[in-house]
C-alpha atoms as a PDB file:
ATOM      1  CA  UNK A   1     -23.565  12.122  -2.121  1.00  0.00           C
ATOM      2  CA  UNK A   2     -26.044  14.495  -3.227  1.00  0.00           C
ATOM      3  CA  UNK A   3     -25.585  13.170  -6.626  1.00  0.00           C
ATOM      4  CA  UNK A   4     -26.360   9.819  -6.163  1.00  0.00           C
ATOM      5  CA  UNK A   5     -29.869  10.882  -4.052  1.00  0.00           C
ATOM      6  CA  UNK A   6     -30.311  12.556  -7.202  1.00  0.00           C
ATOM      7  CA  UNK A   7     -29.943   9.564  -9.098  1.00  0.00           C
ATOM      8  CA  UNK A   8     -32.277   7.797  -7.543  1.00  0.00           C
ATOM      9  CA  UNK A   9     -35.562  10.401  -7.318  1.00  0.00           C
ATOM     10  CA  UNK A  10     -34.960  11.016 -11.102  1.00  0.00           C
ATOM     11  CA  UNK A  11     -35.336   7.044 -11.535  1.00  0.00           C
ATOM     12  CA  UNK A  12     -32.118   7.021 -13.119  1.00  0.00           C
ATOM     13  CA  UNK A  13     -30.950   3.651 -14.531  1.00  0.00           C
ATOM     14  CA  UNK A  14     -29.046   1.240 -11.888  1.00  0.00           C
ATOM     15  CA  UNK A  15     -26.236   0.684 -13.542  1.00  0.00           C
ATOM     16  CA  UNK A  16     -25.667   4.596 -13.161  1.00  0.00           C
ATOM     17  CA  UNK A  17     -26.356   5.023  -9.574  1.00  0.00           C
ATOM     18  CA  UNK A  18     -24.386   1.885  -9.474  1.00  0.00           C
ATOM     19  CA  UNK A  19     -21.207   3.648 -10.809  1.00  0.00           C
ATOM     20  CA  UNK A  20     -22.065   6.699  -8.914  1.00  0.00           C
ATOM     21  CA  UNK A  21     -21.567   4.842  -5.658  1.00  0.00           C
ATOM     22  CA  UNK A  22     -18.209   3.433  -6.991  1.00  0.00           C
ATOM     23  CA  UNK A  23     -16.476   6.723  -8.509  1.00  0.00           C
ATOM     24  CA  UNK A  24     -17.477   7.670  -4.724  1.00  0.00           C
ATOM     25  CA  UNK A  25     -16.150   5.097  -2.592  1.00  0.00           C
ATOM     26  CA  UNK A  26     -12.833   4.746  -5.199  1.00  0.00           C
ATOM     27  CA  UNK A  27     -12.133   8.386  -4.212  1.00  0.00           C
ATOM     28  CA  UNK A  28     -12.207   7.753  -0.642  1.00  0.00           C
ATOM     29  CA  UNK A  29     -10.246   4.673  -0.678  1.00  0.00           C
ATOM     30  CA  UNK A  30      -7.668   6.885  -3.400  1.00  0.00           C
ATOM     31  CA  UNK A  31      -7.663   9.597  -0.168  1.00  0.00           C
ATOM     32  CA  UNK A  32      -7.107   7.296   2.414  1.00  0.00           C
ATOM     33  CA  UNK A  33      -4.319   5.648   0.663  1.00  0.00           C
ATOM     34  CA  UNK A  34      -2.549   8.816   0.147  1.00  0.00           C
ATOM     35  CA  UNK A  35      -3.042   9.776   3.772  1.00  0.00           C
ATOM     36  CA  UNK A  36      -1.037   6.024   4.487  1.00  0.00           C
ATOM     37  CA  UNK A  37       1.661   6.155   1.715  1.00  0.00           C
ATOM     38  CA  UNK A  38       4.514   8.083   3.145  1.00  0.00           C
ATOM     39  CA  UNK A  39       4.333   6.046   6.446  1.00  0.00           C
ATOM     40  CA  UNK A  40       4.480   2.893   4.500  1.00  0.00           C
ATOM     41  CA  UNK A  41       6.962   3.939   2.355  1.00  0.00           C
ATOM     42  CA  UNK A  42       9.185   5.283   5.276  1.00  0.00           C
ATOM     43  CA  UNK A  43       9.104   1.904   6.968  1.00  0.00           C
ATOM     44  CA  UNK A  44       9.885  -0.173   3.993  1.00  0.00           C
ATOM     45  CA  UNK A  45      12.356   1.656   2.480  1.00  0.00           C
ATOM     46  CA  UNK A  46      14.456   3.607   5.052  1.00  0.00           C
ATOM     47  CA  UNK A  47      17.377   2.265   5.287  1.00  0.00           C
ATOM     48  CA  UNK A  48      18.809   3.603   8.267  1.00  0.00           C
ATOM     49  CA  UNK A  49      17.115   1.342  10.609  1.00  0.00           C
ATOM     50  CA  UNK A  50      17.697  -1.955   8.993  1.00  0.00           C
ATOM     51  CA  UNK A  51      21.380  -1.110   8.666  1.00  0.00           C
ATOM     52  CA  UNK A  52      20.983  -1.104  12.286  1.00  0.00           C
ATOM     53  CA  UNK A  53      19.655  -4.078  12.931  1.00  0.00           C
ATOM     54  CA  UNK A  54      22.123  -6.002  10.442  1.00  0.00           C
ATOM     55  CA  UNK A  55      24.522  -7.941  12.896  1.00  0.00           C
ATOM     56  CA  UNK A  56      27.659  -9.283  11.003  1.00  0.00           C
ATOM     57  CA  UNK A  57      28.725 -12.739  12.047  1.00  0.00           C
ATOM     58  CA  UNK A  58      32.834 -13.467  12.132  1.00  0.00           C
ATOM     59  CA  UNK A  59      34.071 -17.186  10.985  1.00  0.00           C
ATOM     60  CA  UNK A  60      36.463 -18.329  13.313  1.00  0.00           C
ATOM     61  CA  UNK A  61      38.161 -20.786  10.524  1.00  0.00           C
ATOM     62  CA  UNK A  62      38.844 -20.407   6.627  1.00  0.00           C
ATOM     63  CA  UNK A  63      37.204 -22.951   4.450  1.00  0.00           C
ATOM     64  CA  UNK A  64      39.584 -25.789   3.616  1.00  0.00           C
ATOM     65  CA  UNK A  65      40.503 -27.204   0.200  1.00  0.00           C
ATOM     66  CA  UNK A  66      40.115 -30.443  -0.250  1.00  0.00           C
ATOM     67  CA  UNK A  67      43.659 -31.749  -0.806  1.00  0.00           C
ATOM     68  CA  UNK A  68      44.104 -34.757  -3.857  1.00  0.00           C
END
């Protein structure tokens, strides 16, 4: 953050302060997805829970041929 104050009183061009600001809030976005990965990936691909919920249906008759 200090940086980007920086930046600014050395009347730095824009398009730096500009990409200052974005390396910055990429990194937090890159931390906070990393704090949310394993919990994602833990619900979508653990497999002991949907085996769970699977419910196998019986057929009460066998499929017919069709007789010619």
């Amino acid at each position: 953050m200090d940086n980007i104050i920086d930046l600014i009183a050395q009347d730095a061009a824009a398009a730096k302060v500009s990409d200052e600001i974005k390396d910055i809030l990429y990194g937090k976005a890159a931390e906070k997805i990393d704090q949310f990965r394993p919990n994602v990936a833990k619900s979508m691909f653990d497999q002991s829970e949907s085996e769970e919920e699977e419910v196998e249906t019986e057929v009460d008759q066998e499929p017919q041929e069709d007789q010619e």
